[in-house]
C-alpha atoms as a PDB file:
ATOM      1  CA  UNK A   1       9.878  -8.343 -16.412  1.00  0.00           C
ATOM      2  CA  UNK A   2       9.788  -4.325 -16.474  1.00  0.00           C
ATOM      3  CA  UNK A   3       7.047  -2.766 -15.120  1.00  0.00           C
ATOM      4  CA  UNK A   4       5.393   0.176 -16.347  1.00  0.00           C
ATOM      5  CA  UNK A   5       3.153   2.699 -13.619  1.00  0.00           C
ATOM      6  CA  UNK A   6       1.041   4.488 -15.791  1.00  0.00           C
ATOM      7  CA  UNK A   7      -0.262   7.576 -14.189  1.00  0.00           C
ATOM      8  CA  UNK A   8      -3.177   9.119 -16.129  1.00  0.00           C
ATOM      9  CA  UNK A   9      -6.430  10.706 -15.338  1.00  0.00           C
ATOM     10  CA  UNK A  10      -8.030   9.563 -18.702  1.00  0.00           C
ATOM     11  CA  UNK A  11      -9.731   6.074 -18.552  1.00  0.00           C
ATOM     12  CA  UNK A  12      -9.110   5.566 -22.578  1.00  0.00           C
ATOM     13  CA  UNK A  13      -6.030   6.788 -22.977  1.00  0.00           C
ATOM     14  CA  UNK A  14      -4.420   5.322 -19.711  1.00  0.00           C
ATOM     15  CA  UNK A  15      -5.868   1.839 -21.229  1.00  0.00           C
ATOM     16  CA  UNK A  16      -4.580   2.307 -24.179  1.00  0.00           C
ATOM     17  CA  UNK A  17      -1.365   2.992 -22.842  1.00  0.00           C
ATOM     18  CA  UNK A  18      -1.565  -0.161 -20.542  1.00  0.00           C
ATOM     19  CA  UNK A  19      -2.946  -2.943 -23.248  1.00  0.00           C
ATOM     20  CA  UNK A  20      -0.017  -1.787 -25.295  1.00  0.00           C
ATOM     21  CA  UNK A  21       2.854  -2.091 -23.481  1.00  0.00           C
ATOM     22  CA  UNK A  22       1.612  -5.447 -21.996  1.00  0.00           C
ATOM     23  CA  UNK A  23       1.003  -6.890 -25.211  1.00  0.00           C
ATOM     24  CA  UNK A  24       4.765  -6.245 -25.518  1.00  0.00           C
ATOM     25  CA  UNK A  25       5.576  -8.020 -22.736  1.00  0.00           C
ATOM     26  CA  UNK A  26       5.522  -5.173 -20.082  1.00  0.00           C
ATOM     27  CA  UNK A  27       3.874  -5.307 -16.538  1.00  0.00           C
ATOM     28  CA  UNK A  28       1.744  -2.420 -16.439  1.00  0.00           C
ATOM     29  CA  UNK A  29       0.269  -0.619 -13.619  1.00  0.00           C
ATOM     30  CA  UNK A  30      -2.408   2.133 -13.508  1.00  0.00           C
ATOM     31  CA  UNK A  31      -2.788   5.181 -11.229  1.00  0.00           C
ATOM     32  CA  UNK A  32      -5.608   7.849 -11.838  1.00  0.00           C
ATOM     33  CA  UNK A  33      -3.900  10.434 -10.338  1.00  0.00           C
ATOM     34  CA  UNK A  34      -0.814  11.278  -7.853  1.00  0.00           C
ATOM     35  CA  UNK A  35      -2.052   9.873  -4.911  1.00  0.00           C
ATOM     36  CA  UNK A  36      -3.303   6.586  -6.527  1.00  0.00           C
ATOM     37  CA  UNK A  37       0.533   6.429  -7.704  1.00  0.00           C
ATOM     38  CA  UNK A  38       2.209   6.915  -4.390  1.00  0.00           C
ATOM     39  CA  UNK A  39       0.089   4.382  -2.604  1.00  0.00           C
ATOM     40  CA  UNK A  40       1.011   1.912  -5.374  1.00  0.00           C
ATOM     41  CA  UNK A  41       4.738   3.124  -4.952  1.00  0.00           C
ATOM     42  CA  UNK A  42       4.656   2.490  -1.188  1.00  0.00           C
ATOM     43  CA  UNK A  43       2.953  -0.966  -1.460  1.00  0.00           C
ATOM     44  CA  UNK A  44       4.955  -2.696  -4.385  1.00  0.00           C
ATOM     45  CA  UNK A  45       8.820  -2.537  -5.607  1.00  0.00           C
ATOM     46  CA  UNK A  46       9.180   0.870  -7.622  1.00  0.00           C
ATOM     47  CA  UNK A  47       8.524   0.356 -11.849  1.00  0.00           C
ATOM     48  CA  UNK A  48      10.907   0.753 -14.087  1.00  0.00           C
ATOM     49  CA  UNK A  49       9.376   3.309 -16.126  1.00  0.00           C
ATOM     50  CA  UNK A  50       6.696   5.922 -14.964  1.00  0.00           C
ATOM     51  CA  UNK A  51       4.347   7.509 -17.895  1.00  0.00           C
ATOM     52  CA  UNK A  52       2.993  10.193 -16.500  1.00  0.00           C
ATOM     53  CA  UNK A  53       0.490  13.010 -17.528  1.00  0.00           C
ATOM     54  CA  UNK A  54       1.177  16.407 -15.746  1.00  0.00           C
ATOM     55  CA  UNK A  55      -2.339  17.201 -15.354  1.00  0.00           C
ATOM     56  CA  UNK A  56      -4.142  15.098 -13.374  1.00  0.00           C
ATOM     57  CA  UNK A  57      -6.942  16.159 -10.615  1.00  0.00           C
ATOM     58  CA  UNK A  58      -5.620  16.988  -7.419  1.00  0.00           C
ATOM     59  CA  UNK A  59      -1.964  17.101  -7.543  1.00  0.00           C
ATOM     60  CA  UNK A  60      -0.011  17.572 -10.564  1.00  0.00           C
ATOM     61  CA  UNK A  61       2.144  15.101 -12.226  1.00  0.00           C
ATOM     62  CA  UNK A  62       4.967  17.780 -11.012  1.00  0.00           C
ATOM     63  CA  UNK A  63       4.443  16.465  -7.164  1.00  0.00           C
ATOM     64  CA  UNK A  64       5.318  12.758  -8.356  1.00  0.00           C
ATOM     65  CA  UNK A  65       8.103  13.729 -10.108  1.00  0.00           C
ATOM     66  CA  UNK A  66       9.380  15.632  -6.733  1.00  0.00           C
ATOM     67  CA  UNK A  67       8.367  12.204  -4.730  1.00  0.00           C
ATOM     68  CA  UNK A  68      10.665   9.915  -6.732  1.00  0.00           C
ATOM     69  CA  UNK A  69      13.745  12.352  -7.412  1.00  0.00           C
ATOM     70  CA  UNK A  70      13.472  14.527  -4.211  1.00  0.00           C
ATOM     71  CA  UNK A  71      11.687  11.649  -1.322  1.00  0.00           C
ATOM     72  CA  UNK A  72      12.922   8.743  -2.233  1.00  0.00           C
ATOM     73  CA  UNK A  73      15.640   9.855  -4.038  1.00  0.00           C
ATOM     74  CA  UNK A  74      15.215   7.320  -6.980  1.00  0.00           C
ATOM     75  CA  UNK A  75      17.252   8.439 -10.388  1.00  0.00           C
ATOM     76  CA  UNK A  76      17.121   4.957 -11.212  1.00  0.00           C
ATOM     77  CA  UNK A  77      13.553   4.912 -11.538  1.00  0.00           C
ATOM     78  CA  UNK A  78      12.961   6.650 -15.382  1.00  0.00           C
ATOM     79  CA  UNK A  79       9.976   9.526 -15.831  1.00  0.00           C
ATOM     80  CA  UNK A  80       8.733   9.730 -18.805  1.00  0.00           C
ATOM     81  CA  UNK A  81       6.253  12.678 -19.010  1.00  0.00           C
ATOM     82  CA  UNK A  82       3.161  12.487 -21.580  1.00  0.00           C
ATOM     83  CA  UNK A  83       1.108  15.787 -22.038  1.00  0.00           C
ATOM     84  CA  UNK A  84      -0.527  18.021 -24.415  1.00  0.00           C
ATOM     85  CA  UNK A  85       0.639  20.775 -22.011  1.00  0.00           C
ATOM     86  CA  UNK A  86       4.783  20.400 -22.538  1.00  0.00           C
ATOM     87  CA  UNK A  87       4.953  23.209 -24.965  1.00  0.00           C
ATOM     88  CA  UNK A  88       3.700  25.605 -21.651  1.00  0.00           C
ATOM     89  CA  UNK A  89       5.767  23.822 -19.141  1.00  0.00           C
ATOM     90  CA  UNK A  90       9.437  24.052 -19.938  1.00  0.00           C
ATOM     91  CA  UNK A  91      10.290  24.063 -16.140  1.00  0.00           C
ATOM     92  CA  UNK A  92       9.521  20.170 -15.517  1.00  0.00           C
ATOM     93  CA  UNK A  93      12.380  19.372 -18.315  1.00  0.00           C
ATOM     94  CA  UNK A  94      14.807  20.617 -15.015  1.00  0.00           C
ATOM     95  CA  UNK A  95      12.657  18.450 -12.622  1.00  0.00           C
ATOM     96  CA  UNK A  96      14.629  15.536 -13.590  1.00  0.00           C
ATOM     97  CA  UNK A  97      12.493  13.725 -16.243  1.00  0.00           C
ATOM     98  CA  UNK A  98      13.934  11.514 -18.944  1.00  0.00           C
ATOM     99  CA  UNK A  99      11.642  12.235 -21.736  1.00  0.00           C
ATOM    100  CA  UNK A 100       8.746  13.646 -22.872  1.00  0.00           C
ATOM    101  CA  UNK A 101       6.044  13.452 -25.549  1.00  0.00           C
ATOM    102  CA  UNK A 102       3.263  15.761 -26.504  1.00  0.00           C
ATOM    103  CA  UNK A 103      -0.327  14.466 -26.791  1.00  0.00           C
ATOM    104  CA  UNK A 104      -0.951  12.717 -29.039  1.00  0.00           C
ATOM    105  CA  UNK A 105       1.109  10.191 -28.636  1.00  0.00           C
ATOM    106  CA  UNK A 106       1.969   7.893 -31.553  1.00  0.00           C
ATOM    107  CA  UNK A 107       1.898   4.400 -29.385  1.00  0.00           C
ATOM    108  CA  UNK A 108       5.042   2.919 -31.389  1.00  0.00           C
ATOM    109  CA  UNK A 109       6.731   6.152 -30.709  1.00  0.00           C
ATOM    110  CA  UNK A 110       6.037   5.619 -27.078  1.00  0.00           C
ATOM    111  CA  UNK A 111       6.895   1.940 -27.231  1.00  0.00           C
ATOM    112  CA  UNK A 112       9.850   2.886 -28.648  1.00  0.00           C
ATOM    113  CA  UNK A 113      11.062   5.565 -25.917  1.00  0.00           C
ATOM    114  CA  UNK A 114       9.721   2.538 -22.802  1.00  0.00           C
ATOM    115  CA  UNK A 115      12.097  -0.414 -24.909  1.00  0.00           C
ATOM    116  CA  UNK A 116      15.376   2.266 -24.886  1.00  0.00           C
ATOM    117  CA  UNK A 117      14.221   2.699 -21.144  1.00  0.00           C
ATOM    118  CA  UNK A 118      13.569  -0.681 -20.062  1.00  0.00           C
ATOM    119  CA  UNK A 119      13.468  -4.357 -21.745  1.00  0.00           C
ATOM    120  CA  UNK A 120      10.302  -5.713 -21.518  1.00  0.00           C
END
């Protein structure tokens, strides 16, 4: 079974995200911010996919994206960003992301992008 780390500051939206993808069959994690996500890295065996919102309180969505590529130098593992800010921040497409989607995200679009990433 995949599983899904779903990093997002917003309760709703990162339960949203979460009931979802599990009632597709996924395993889904949830992180409120970057921190919250790197502990859960550290303690269980890396997800398959990461959703993740670039703004987030405390450290941007930008440091995890450095953590898995640059740290632990993990292509394997597959970023998928979700913000409304995406338009303004052209300069985390060269971060080494596989996809993006802008706020608001259409869940079968998004359910869509995690099945081409990873079989549930």
């Amino acid at each position: 079974m995949s599983t899904v780390l779903v990093v997002e500051d917003n309760p709703a939206i990162r339960n949203m995200y979460g009931a979802g993808l599990s009632g597709f069959g996924y395993s889904v994690a949830e992180a409120s911010n970057v921190d919250d996500a790197i502990t859960y890295i550290a303690a269980h065996e890396l997800p398959s996919i990461i959703l993740l919102d670039l703004r987030l309180p405390g450290r941007s969505g930008r440091d995890l994206i450095k953590h898995v590529r640059n740290d632990l130098r993990r292509s394997d593992v597959k970023i998928i960003v979700v913000s409304a800010t995406l338009n303004q921040s052209r300069d985390v497409l060269d971060m080494g992301i596989d996809a993006s989607l802008s706020k608001p995200v259409d869940l079968r679009q998004l359910l869509g992008m995690v099945q081409q990433y990873a079989p549930a």
